[in-house]
Each structure stands twice: as C-alpha cells, then as structure tokens.
N, C-alpha and C. Protein backbone atom coordinates (compact mmCIF):
# COMPACT_ATOMS: atom_id res chain seq x y z
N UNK A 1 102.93 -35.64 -122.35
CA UNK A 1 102.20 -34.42 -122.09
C UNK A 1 101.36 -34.06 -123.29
N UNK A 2 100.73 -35.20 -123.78
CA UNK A 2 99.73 -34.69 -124.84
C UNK A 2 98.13 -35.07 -124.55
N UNK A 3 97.73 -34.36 -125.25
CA UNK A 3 95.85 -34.53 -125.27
C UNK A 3 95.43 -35.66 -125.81
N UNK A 4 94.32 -36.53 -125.47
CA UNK A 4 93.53 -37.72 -126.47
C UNK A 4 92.31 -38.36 -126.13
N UNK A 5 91.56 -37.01 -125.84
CA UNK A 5 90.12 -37.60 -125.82
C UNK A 5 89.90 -38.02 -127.13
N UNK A 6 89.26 -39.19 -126.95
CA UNK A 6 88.44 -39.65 -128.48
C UNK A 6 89.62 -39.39 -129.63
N UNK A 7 91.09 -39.27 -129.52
CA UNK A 7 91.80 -38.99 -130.53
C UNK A 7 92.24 -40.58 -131.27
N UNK A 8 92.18 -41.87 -130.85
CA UNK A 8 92.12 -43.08 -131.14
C UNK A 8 90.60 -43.09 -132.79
N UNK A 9 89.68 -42.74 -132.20
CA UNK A 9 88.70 -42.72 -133.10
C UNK A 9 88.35 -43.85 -133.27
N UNK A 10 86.56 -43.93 -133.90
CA UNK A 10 85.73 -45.51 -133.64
C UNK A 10 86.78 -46.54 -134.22
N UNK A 11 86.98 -46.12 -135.52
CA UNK A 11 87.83 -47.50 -136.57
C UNK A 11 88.96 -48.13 -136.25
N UNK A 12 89.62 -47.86 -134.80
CA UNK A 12 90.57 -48.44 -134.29
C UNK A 12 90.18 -49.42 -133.25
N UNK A 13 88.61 -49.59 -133.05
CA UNK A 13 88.26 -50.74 -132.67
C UNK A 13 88.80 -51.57 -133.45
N UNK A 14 88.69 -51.46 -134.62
CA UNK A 14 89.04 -52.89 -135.21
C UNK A 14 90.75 -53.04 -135.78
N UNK A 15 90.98 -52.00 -135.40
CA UNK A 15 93.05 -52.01 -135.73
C UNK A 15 93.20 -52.81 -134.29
N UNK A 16 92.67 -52.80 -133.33
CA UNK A 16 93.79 -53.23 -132.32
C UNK A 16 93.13 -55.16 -131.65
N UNK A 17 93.78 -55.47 -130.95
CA UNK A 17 93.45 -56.70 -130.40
C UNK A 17 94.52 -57.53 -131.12
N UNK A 18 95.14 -57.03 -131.47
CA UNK A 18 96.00 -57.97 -132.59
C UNK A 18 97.60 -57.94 -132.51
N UNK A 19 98.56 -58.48 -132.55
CA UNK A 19 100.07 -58.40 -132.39
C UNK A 19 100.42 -57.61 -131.42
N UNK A 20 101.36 -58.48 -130.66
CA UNK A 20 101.82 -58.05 -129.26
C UNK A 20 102.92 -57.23 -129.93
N UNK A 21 103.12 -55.62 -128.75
CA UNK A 21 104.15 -54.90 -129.37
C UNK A 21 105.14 -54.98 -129.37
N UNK A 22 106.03 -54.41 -130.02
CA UNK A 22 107.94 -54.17 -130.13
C UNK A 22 108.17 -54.09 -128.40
N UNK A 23 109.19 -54.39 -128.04
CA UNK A 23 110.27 -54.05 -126.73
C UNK A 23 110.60 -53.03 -127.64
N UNK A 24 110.34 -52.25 -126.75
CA UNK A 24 111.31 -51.19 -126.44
C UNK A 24 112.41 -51.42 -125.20
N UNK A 25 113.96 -51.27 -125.72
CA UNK A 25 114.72 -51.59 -125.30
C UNK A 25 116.02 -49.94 -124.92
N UNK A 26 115.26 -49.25 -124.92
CA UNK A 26 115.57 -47.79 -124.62
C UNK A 26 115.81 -47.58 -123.22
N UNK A 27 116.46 -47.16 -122.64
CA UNK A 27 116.77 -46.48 -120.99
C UNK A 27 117.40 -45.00 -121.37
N UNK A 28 116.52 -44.64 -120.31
CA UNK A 28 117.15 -43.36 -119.99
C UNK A 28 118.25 -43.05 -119.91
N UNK A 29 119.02 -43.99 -118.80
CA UNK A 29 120.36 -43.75 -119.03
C UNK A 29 121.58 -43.65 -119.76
N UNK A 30 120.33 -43.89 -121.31
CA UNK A 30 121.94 -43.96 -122.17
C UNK A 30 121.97 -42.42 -122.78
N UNK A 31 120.92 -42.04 -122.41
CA UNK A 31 121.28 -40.33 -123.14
C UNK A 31 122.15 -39.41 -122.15
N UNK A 32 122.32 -39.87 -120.66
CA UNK A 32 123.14 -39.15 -119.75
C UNK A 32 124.38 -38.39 -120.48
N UNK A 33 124.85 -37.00 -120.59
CA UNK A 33 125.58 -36.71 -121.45
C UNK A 33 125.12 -36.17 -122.39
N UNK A 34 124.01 -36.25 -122.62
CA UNK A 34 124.25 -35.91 -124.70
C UNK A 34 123.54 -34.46 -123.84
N UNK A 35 123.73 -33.84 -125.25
CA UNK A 35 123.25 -32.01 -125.10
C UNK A 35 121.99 -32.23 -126.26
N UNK A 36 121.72 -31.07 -126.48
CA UNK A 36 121.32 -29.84 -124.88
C UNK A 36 120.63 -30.65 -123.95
N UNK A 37 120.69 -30.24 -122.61
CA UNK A 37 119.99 -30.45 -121.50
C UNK A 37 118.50 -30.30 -121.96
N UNK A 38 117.84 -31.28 -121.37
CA UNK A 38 116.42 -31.25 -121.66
C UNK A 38 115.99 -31.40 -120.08
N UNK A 39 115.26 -30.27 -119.25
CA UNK A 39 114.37 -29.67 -117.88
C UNK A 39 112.92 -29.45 -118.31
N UNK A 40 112.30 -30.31 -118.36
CA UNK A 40 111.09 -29.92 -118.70
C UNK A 40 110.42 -28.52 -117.47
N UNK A 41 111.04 -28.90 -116.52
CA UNK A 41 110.36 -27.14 -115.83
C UNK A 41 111.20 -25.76 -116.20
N UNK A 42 112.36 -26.23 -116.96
CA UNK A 42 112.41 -25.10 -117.86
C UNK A 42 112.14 -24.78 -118.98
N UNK A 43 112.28 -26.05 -119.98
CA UNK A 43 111.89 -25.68 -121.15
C UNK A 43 110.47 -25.21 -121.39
N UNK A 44 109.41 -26.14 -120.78
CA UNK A 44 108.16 -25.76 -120.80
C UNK A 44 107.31 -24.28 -119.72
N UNK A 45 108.65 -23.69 -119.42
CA UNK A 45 107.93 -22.57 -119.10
C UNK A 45 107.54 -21.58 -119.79
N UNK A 46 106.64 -20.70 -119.84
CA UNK A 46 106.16 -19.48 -120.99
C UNK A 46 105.23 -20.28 -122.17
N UNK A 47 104.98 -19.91 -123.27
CA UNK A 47 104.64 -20.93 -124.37
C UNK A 47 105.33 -20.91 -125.39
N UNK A 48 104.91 -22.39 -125.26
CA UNK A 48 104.87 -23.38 -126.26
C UNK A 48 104.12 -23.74 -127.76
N UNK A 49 104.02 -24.37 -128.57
CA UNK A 49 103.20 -24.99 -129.44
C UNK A 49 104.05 -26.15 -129.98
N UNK A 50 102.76 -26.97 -130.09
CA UNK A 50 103.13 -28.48 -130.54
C UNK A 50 102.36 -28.56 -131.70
N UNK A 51 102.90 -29.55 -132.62
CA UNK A 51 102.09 -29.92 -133.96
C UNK A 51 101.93 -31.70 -133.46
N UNK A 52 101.32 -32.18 -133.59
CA UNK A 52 101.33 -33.75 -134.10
C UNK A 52 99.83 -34.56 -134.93
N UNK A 53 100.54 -36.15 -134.85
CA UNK A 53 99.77 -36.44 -135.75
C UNK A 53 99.65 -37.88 -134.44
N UNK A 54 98.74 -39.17 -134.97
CA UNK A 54 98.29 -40.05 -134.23
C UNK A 54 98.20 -41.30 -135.47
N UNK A 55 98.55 -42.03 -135.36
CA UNK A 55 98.90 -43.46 -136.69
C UNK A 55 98.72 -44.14 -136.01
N UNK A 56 98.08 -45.39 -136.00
CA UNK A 56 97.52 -46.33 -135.60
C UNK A 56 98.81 -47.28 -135.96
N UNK A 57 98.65 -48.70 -135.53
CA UNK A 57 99.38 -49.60 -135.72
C UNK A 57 99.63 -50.25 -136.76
N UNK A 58 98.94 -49.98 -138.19
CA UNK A 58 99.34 -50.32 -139.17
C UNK A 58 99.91 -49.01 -139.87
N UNK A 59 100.10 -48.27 -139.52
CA UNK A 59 100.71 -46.42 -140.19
C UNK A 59 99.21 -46.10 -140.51
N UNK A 60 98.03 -46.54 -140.21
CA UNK A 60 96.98 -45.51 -141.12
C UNK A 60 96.85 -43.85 -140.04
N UNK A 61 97.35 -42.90 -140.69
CA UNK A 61 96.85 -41.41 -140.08
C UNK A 61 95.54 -41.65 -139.56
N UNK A 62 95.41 -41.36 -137.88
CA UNK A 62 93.36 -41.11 -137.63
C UNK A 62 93.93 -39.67 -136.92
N UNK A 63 94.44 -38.87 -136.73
CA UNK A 63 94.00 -37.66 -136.28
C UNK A 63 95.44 -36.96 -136.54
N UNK A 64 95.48 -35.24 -136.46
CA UNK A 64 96.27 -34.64 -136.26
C UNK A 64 95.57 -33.37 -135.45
N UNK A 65 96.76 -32.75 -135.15
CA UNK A 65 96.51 -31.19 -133.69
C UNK A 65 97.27 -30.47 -133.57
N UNK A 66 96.93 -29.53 -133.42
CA UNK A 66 98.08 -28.29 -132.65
C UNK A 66 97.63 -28.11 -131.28
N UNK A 67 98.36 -28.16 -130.53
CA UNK A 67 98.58 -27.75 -129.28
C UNK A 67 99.10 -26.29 -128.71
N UNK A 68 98.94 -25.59 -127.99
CA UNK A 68 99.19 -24.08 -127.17
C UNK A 68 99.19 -24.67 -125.92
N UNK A 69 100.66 -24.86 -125.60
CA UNK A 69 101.18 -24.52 -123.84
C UNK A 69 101.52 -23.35 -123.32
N UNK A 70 101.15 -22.90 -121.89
CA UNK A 70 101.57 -22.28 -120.66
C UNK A 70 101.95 -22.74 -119.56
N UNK A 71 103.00 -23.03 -119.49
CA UNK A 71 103.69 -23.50 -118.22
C UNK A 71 104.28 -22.33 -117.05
N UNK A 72 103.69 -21.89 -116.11
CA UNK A 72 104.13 -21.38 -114.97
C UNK A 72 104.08 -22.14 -113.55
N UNK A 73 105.11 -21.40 -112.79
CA UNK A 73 105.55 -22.02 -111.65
C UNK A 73 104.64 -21.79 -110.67
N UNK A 74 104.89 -22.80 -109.57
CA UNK A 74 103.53 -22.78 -108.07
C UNK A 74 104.62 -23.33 -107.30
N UNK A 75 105.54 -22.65 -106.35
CA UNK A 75 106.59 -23.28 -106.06
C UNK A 75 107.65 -24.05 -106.46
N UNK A 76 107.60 -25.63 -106.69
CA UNK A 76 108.20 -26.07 -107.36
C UNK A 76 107.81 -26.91 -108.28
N UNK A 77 106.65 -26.19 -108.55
CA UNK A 77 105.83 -27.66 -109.46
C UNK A 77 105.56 -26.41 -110.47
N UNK A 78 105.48 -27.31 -111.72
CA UNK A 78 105.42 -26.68 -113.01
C UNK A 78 103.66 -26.91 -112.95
N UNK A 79 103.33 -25.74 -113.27
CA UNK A 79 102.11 -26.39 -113.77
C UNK A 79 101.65 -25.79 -115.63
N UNK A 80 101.49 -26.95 -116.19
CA UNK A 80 101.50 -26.88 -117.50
C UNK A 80 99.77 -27.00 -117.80
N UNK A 81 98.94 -25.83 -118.62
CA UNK A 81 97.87 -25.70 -119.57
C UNK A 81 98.45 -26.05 -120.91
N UNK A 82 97.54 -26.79 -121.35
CA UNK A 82 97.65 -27.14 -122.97
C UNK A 82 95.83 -27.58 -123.73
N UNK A 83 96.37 -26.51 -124.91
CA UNK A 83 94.79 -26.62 -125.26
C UNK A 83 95.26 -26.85 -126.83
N UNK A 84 94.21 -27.78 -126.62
CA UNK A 84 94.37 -28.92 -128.38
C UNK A 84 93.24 -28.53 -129.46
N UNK A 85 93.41 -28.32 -130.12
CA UNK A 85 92.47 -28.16 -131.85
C UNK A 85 92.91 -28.75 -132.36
N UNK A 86 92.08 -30.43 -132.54
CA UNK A 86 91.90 -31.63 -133.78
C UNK A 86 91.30 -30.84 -135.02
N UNK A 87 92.08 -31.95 -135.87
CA UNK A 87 91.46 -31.49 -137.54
C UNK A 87 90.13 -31.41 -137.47
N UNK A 88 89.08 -32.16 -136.60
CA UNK A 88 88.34 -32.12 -136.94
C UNK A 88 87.28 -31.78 -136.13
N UNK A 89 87.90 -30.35 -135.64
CA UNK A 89 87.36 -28.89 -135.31
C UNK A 89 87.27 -29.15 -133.38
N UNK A 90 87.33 -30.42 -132.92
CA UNK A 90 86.88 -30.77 -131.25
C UNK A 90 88.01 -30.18 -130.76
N UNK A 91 88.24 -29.41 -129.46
CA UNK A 91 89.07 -28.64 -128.60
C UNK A 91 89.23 -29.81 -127.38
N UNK A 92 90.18 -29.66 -126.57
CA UNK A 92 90.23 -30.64 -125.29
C UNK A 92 91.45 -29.26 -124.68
N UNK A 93 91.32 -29.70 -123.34
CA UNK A 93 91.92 -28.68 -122.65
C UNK A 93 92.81 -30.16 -121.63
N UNK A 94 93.92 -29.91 -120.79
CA UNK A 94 94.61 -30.27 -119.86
C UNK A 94 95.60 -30.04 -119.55
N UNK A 95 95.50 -29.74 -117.88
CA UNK A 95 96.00 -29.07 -116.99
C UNK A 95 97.25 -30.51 -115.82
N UNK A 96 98.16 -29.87 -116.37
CA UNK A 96 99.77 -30.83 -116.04
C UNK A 96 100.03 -30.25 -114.45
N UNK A 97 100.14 -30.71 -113.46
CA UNK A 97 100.99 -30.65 -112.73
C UNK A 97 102.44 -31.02 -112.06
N UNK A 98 103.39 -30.60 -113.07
CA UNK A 98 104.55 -31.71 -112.60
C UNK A 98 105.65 -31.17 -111.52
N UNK A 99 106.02 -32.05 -110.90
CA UNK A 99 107.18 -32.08 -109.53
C UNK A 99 108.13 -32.57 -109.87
N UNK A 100 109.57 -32.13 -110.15
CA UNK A 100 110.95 -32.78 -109.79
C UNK A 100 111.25 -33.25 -108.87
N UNK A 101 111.36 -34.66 -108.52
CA UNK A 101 111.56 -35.11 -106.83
C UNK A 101 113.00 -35.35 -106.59
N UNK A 102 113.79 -34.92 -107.42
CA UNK A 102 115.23 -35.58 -107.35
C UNK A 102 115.89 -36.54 -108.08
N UNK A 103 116.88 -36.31 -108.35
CA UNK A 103 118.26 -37.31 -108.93
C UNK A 103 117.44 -37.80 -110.59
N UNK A 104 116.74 -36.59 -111.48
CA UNK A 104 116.28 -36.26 -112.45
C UNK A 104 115.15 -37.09 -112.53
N UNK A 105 114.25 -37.45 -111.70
CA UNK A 105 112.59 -37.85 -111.91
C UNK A 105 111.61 -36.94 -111.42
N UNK A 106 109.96 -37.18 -112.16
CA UNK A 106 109.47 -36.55 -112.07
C UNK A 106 108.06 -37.12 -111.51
N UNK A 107 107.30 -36.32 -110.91
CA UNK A 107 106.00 -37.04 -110.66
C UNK A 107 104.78 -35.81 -111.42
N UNK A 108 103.54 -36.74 -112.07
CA UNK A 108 102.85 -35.36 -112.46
C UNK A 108 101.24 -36.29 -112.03
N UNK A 109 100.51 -35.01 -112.19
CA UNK A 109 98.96 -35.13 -112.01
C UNK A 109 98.17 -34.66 -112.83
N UNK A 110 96.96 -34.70 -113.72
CA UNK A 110 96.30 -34.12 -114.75
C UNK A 110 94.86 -34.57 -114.20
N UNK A 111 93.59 -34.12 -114.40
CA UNK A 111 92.29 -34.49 -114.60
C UNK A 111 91.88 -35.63 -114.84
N UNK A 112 92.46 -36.14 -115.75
CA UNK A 112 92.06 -37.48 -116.65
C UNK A 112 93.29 -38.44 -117.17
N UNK A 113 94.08 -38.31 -116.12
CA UNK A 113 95.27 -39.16 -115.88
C UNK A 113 95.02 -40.15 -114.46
N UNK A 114 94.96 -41.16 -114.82
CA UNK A 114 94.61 -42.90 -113.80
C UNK A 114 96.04 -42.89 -112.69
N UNK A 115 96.04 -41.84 -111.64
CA UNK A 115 97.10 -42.19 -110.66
C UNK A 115 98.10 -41.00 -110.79
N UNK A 116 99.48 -41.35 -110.77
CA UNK A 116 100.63 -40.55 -111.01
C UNK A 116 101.15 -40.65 -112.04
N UNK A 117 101.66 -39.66 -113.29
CA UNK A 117 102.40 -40.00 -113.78
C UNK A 117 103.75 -39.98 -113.39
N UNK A 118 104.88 -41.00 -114.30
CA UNK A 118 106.37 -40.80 -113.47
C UNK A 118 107.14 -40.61 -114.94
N UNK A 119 107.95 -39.70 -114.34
CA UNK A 119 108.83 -39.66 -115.58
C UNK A 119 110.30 -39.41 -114.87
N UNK A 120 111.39 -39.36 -116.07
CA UNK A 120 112.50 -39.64 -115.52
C UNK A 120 113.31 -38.47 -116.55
N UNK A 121 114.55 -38.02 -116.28
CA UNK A 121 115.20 -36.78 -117.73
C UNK A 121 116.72 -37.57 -117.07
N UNK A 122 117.22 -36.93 -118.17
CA UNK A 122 118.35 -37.59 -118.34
C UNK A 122 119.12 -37.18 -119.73
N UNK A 123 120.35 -36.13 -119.88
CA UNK A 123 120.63 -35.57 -120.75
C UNK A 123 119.43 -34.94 -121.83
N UNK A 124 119.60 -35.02 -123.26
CA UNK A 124 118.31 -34.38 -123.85
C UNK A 124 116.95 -35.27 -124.01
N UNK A 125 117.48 -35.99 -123.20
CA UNK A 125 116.03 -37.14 -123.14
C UNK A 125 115.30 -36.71 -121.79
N UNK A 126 113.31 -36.81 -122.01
CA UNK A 126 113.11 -37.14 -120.82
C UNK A 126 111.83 -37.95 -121.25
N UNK A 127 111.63 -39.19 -120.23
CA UNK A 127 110.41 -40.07 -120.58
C UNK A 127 109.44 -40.10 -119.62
N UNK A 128 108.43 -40.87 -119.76
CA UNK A 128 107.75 -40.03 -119.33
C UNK A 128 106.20 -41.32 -119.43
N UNK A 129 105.86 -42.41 -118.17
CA UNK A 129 104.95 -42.71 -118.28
C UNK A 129 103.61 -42.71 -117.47
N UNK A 130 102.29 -42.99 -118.35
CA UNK A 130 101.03 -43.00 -117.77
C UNK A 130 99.93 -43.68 -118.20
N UNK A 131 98.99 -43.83 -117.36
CA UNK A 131 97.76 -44.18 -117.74
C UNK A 131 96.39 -43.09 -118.10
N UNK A 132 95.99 -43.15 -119.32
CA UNK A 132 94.48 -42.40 -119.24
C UNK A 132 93.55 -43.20 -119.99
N UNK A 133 92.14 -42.84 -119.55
CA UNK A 133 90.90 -43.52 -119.98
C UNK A 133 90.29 -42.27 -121.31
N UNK A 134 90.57 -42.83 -122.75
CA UNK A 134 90.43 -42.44 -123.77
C UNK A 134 88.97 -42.81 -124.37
N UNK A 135 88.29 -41.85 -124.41
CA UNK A 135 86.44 -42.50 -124.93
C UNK A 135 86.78 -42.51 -126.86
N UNK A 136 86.48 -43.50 -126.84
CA UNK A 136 86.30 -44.64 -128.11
C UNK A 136 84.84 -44.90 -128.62
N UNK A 137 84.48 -44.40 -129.28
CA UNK A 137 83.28 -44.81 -129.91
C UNK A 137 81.84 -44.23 -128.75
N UNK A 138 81.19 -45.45 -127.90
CA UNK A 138 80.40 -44.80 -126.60
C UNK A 138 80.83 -45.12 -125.56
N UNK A 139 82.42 -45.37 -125.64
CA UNK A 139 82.62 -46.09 -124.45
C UNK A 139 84.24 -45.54 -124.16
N UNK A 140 85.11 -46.36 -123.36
CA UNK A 140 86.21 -45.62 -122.93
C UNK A 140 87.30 -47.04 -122.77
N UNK A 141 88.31 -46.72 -123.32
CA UNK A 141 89.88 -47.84 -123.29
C UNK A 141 90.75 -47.11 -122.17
N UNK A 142 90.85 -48.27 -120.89
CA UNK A 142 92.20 -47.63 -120.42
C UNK A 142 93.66 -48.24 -121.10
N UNK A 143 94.58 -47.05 -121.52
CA UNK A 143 95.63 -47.31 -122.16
C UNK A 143 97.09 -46.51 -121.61
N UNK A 144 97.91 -47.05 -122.05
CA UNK A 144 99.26 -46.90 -121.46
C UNK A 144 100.34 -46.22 -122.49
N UNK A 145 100.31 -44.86 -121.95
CA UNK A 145 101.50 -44.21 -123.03
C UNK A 145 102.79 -44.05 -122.56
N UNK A 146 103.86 -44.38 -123.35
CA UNK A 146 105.28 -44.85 -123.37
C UNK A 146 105.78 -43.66 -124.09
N UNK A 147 106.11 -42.46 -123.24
CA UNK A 147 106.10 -40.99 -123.78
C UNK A 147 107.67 -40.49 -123.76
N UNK A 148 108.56 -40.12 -125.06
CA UNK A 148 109.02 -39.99 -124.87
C UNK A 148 110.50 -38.69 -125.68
N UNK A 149 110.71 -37.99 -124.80
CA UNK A 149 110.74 -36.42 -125.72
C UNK A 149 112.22 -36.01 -125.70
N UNK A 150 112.74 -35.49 -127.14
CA UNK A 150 114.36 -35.34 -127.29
C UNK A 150 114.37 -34.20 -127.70
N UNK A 151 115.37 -33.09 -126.86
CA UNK A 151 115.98 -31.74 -127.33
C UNK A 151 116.71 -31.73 -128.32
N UNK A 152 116.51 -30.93 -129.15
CA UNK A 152 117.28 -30.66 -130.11
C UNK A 152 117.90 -29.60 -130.08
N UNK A 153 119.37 -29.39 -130.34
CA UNK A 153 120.05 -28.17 -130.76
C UNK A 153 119.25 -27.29 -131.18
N UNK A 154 118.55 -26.67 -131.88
CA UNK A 154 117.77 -25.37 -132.01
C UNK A 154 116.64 -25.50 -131.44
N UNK A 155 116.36 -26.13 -130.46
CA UNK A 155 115.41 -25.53 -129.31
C UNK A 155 113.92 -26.16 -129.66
N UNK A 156 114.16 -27.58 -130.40
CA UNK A 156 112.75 -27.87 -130.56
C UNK A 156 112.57 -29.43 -130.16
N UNK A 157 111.54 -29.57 -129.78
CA UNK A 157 111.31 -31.04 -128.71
C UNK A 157 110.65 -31.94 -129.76
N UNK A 158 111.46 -33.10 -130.31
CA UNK A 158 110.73 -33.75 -130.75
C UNK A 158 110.00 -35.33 -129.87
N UNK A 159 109.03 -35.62 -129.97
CA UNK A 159 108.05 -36.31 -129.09
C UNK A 159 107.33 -37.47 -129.69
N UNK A 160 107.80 -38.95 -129.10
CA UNK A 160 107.03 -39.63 -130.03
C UNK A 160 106.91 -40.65 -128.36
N UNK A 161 105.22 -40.84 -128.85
CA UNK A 161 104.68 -42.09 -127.64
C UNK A 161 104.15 -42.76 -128.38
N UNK A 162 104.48 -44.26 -127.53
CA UNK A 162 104.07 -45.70 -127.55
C UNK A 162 102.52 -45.59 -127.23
N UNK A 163 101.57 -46.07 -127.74
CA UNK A 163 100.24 -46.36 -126.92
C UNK A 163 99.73 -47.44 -126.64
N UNK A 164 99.56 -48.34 -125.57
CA UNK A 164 99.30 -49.67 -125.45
C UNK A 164 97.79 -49.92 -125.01
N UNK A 165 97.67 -51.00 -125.30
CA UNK A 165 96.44 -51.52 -123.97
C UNK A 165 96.68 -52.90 -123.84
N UNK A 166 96.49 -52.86 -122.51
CA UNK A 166 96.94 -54.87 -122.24
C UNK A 166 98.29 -55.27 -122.84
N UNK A 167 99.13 -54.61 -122.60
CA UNK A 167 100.37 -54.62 -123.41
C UNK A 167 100.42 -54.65 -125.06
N UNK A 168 99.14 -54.47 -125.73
CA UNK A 168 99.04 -54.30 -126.92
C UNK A 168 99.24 -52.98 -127.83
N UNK A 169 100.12 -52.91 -128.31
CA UNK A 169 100.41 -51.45 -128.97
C UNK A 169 99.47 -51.56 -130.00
N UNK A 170 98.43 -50.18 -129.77
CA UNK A 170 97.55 -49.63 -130.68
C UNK A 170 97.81 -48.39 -131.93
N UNK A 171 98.94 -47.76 -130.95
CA UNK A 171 99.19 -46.82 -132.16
C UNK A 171 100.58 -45.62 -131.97
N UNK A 172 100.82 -44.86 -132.25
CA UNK A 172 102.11 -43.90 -131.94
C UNK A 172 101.72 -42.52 -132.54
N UNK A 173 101.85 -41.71 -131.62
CA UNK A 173 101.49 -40.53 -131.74
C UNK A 173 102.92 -39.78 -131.67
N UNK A 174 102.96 -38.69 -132.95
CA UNK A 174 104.62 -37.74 -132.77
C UNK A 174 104.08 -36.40 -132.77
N UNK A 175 104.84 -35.87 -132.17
CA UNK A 175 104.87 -34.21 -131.56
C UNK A 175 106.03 -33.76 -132.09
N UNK A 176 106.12 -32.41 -132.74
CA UNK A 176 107.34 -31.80 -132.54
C UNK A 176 106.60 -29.99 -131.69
N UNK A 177 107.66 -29.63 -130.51
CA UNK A 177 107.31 -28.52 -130.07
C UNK A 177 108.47 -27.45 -130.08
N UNK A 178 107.75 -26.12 -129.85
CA UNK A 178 109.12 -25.14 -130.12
C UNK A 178 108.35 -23.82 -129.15
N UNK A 179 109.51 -23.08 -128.78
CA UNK A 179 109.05 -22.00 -128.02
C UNK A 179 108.29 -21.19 -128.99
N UNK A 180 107.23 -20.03 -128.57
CA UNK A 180 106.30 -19.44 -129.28
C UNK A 180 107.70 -17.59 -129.49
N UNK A 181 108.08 -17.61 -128.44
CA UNK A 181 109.39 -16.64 -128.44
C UNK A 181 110.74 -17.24 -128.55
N UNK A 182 111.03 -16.40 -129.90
CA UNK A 182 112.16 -17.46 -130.58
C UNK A 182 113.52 -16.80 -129.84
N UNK A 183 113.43 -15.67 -128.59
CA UNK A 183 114.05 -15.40 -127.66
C UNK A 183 114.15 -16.86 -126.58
N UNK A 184 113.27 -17.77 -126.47
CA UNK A 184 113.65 -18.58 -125.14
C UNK A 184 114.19 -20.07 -126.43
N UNK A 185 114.66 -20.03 -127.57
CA UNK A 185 114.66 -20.88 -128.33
C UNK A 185 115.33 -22.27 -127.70
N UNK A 186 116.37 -21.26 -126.93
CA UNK A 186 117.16 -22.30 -126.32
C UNK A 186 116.85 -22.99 -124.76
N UNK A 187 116.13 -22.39 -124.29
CA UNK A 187 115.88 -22.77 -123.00
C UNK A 187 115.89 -24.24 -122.73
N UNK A 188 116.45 -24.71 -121.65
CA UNK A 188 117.00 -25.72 -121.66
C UNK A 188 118.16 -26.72 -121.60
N UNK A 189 118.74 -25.79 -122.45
CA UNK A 189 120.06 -25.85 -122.75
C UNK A 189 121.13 -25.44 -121.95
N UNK A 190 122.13 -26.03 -121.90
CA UNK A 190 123.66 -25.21 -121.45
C UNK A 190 124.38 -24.12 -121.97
N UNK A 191 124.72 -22.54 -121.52
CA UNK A 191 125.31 -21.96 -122.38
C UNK A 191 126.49 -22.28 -123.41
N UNK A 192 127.00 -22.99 -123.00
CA UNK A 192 128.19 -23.44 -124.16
C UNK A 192 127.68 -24.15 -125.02
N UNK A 193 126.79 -25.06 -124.68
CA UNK A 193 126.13 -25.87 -126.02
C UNK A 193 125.12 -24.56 -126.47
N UNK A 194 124.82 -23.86 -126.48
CA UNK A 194 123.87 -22.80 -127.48
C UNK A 194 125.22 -22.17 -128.03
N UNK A 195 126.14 -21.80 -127.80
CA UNK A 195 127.26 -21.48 -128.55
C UNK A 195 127.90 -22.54 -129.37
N UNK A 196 128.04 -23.95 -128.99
CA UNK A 196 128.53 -24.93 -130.04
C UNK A 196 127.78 -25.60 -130.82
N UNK A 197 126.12 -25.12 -130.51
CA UNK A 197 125.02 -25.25 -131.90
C UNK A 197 125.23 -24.27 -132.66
N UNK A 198 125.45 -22.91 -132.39
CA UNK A 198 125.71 -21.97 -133.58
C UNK A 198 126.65 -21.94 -134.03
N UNK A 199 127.29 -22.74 -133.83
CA UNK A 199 129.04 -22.88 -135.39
C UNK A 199 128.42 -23.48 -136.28
C-alpha cells in the first residue's frame, strides 16, 4: 500500500538488469499466532502516517516520503486515500480499495495498479502482492511488489517490499506507520495483548 510514481528514478536504469533475486522463503503461515493481530480494515481505519525510504539493489538511497492515510468504510471494503510528499517536493495521490473475502485474504483495486491486488493476513503479518507501471525516465517499467507488513506491540506497522521486474529484484522500499491518534495506538490488536504489551 505504498506510492511510486517515478520513485525508482532515471539512474536505476542502470542498477537493474543484473542478478537474479533472493527467494524469499517466507509464508504467511508461519506468523499464524504471533500478536498483535494485524486487520488491515482495522488498523488502517482513521489516519495514518508512514515515513519511508526506497534503496535500490545495491543499498544506494534514490528517494524518501511521508505518506498521510484515510481509511474509511463503504460496506465492507476499506477504502484507503494516501497522499505522498517525496524529498524532492513531487506529491502522488492513491486511492486503495480493499475487500476481505475470507479465511484472512484480501483483494484490492487502485488507479494505477495492473489487475487485482491479493493479499493474505495472518497473525501480525499481512502480505500483500501486485503489479504497477512505474514511469522511469520517459518511459514506464511494469514491476512486481512483494509487500509485506508486521504489527508491532505499540501500534506501529513496520513495512518492507520486494520490487522486481522479470523476476529481477531492483530495489526494497521500508515503511514504518503509526496511528496519527495515539488513542487508536493499538488498533488491531487483541485486548489482552494491549495489556501484556504494557508490562
């Protein structure tokens, strides 16, 4: 659930084409159990703010952002606004539509998202993949993000995606997010685990 027009930037033409990426050898299912509960149609309701940054495949930094979410309900679909300010002053706006379809997966829709996204939750994990067409220089990469976001005991989401193209990992982008009202800190969570984070 993050922004990236043009956030790759021209000079990663020439970072990528090169070394096939890591397996990721991660499933969802192994976080089943762990706390706090991570609901993205609850946690992300009301706002949000995200910080992150974008590192290319050799660690070089090409961008960082803050993000401002609003997530309200339309039946049963979350629908999530998020508006991005890059360092280097460009705004991007996108508009999330996501659905819980059952037995903890998710389906979502955005503007400038290639199809459905699908994601899956599962204890404080939830992942989360898609396709978008990212403009690069004068032109546009379709690429594949491997998205994937962990609750933390005090109520803050940390977020780190894979970015591929052609199965080639180009770069990894990390998020950390937190409620904007340090009243919903916990949302998300189970009442007993917000009581056995504060011991």
């Amino acid at each position: 659930m993050v922004g990236f027009k043009r956030i790759l930037g021209v000079g990663l033409l020439l970072a990528a084409g090169i070394a096939l990426s890591g397996c990721n050898t991660m499933k969802i299912e192994d976080f089943a159990g762990k706390q706090p509960v991570l609901k993205p149609e609850t946690y992300f309701l009301g706002e949000t703010r995200g910080s992150g940054m974008f590192h290319d495949r050799f660690g070089n930094l090409r961008r960082q952002f803050v993000v401002d979410m609003v997530g309200e309900m339309d039946g049963d679909v979350l629908v999530l606004t998020e508006d991005f300010v890059y360092d280097d002053g460009e705004k991007e706006q996108r508009v999330w539509h996501l659905k819980p379809i059952g037995g903890g997966r998710y389906e979502g829709v955005a503007g400038d998202v290639i199809g459905t996204a699908n994601g899956e939750a599962a204890g404080n994990a939830f992942q989360w993949s898609y396709q978008i067409d990212l403009k690069v220089g004068e032109g546009r990469w379709r690429v594949s993000f491997d998205d994937w976001m962990f609750l933390q005991p005090g109520g803050v989401i940390l977020n780190r995606a894979t970015v591929t193209r052609w199965g080639i990992e180009i770069g990894t982008l990390t998020v950390s997010f937190h409620k904007k009202d340090a009243k919903s800190a916990f949302l998300g969570t189970q009442p007993q685990t917000v009581a056995q984070a504060a011991e």
